[in-house]
N, C-alpha and C. Protein backbone atom coordinates (compact mmCIF):
# COMPACT_ATOMS: atom_id res chain seq x y z
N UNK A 1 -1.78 43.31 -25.17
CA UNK A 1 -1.68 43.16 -23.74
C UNK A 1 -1.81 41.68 -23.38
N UNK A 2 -0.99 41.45 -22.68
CA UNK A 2 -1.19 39.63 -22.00
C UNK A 2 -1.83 39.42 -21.02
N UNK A 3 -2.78 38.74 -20.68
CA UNK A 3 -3.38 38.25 -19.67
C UNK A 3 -2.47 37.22 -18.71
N UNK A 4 -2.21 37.68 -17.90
CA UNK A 4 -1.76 36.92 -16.32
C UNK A 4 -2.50 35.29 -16.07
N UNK A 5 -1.72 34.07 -16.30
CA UNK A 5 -2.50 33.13 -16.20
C UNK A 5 -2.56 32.93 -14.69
N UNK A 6 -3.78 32.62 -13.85
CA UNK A 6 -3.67 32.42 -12.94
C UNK A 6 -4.25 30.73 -12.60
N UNK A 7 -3.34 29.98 -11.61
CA UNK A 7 -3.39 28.90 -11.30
C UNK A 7 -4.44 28.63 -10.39
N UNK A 8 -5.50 28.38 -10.42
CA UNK A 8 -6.81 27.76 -9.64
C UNK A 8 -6.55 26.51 -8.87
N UNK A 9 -6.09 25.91 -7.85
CA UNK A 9 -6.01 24.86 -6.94
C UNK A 9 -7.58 24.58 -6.46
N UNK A 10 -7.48 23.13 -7.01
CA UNK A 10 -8.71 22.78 -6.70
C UNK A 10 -8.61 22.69 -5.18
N UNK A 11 -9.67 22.01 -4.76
CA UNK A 11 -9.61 22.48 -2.70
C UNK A 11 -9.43 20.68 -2.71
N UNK A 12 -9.25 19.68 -3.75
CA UNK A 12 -8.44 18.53 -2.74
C UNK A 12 -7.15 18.18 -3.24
N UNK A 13 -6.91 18.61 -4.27
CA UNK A 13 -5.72 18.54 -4.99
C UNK A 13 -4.38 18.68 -3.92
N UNK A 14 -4.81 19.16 -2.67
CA UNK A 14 -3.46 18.82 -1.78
C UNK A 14 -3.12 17.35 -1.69
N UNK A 15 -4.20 17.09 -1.05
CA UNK A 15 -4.89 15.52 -0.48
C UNK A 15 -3.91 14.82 -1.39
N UNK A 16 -4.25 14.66 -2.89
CA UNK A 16 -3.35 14.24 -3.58
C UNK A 16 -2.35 14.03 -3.58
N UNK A 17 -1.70 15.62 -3.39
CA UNK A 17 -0.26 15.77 -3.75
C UNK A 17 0.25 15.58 -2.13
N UNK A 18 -0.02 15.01 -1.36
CA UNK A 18 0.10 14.58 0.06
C UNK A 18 0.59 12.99 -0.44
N UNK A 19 -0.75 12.60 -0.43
CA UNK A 19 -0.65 10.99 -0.74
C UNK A 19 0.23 10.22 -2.42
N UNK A 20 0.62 11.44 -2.58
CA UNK A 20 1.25 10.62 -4.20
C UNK A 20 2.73 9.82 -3.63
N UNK A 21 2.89 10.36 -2.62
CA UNK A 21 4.46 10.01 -2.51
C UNK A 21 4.70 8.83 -1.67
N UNK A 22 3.02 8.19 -1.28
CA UNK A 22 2.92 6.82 -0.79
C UNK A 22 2.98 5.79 -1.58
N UNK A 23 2.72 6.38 -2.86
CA UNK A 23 2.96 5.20 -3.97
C UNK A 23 4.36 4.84 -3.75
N UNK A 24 5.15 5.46 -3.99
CA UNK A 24 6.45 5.08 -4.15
C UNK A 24 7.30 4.44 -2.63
N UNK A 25 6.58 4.66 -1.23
CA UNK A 25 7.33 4.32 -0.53
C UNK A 25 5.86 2.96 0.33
N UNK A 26 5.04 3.28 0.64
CA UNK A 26 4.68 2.30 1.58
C UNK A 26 3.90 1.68 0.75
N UNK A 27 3.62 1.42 -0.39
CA UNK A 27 2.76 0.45 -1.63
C UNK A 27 4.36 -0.76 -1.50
N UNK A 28 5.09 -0.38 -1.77
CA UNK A 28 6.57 -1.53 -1.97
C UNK A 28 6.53 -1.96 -0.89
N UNK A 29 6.32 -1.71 0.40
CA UNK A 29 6.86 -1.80 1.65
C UNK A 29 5.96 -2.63 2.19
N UNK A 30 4.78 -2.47 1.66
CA UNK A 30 3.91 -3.33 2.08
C UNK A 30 3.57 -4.64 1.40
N UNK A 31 4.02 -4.61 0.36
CA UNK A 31 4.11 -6.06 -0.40
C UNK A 31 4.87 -6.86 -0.45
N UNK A 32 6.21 -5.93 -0.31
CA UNK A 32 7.52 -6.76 0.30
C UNK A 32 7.11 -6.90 1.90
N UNK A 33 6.38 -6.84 2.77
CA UNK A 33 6.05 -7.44 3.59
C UNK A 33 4.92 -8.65 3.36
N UNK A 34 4.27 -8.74 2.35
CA UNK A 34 3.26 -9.73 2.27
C UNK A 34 3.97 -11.11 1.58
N UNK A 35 4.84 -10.28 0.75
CA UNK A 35 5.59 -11.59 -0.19
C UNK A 35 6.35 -12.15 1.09
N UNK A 36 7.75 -11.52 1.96
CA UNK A 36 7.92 -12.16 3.05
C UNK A 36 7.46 -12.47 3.91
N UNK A 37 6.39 -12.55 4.18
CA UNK A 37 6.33 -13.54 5.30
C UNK A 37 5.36 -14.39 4.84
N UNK A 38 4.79 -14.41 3.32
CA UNK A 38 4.17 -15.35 2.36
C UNK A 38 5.11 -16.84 2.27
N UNK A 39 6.71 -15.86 1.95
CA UNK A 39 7.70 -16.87 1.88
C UNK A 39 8.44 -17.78 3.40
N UNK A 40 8.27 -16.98 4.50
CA UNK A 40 8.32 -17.44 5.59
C UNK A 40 7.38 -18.61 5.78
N UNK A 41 6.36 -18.06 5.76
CA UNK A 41 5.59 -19.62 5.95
C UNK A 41 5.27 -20.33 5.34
N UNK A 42 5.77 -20.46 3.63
CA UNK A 42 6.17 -21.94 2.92
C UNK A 42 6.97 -22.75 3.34
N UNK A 43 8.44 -21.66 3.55
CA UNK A 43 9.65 -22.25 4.17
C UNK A 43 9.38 -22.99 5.49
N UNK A 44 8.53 -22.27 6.36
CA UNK A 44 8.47 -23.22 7.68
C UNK A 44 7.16 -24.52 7.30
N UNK A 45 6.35 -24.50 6.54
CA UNK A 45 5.73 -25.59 6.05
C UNK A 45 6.30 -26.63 4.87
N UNK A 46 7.23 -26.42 4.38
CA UNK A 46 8.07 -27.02 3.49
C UNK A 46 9.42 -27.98 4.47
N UNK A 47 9.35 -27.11 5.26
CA UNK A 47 10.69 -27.83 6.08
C UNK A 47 10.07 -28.54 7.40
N UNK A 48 8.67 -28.55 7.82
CA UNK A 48 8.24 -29.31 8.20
C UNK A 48 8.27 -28.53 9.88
N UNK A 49 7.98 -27.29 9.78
CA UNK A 49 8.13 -26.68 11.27
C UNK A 49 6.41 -26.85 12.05
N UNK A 50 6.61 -26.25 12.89
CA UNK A 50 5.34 -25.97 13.76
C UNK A 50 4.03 -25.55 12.56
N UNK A 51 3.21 -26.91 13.14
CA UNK A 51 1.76 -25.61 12.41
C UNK A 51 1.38 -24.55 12.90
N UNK A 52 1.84 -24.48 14.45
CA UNK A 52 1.25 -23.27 14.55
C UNK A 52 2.06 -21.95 14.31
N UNK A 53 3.00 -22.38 14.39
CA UNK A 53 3.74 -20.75 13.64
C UNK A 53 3.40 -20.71 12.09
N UNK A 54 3.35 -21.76 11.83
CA UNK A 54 2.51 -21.58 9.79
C UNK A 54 1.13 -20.94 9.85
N UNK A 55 0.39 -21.32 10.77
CA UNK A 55 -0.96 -20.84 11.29
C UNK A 55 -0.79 -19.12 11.00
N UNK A 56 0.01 -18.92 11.97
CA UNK A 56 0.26 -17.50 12.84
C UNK A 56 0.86 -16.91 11.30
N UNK A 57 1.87 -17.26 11.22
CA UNK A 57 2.62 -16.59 9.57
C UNK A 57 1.36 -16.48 8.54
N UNK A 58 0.44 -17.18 8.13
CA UNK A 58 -0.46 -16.76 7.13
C UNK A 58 -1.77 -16.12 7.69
N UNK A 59 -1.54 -15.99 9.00
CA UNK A 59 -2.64 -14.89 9.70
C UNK A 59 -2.11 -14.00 9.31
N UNK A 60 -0.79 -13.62 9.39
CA UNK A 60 -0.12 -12.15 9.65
C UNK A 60 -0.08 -11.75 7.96
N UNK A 61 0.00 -13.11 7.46
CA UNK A 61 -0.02 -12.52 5.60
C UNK A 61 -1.50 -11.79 5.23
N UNK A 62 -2.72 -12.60 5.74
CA UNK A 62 -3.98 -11.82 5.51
C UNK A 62 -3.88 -11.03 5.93
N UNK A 63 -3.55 -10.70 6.72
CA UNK A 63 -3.45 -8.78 7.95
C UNK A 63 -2.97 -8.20 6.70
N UNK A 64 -1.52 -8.36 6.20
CA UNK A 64 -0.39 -7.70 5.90
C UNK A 64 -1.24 -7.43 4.23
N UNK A 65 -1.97 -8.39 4.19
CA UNK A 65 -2.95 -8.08 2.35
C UNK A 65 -4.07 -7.14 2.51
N UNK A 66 -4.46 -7.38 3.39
CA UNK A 66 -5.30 -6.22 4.15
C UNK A 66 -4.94 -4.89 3.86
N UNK A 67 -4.14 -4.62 4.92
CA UNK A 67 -3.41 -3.32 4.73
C UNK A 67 -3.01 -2.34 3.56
N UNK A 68 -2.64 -4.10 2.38
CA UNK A 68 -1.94 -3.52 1.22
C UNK A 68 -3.19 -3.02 0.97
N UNK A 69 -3.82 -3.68 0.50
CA UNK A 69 -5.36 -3.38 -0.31
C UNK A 69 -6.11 -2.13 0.67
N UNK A 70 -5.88 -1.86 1.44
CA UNK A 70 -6.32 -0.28 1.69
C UNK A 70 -5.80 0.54 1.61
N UNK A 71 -4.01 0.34 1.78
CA UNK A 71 -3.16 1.54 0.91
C UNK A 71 -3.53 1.77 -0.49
N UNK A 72 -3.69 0.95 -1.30
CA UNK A 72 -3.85 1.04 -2.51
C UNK A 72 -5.18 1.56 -2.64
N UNK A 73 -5.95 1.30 -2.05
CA UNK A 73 -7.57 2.22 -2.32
C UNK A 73 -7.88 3.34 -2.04
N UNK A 74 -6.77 4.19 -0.73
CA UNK A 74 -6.93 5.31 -0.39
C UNK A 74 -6.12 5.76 -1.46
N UNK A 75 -5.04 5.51 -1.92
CA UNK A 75 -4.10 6.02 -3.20
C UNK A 75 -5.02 6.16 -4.10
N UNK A 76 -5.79 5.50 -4.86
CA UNK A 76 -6.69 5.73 -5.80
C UNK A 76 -7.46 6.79 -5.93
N UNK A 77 -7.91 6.92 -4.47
CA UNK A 77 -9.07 7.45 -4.61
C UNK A 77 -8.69 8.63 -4.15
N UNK A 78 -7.42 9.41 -3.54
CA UNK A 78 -6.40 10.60 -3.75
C UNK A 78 -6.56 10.85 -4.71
N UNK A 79 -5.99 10.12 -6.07
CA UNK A 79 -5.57 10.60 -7.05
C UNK A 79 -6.47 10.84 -7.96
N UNK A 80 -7.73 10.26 -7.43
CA UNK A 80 -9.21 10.59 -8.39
C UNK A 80 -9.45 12.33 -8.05
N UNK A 81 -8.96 12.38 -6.61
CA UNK A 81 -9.33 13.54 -6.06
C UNK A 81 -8.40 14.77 -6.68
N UNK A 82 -7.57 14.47 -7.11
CA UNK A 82 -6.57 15.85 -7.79
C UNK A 82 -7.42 15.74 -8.96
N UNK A 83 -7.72 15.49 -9.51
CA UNK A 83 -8.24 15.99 -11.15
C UNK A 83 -8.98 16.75 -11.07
């Protein structure tokens, strides 16, 4: 006689399988926002523009590293949560 395997879902393993599919779309999205406008405000400090839009451009890069670095920590700590 065979025993019926039955599948046990842990109770956060959604959570997980919610947040896995941020890896692939707003982890890129957000770094390709940090690298551009990283590169924006070399270009406007290289070419000799306003400090204060260079100011403002590497404010918006710390914001924009910010962000990354808490996407990436809630991702982590999702994926600690499926196991």
């Amino acid at each position: 006689m065979r025993c019926a395997k039955v599948r046990i879902k842990r109770p956060h393993q959604g959570v997980a399988d919610m947040l896995h599919w941020s890896i692939y779309l707003f982890i890129p999205l957000a770094l390709l926002l940090v690298a551009g406008v990283l590169f924006l405000g070399l270009f406007n400090f290289a070419s000799g523009g306003s400090p204060q839009r260079s100011q403002r451009l590497m404010q918006l890069r710390v914001l924009f590293q910010f962000l990354a670095i808490i996407l990436v920590m809630i991702t982590i700590f999702a994926m600690g949560m499926g196991r």
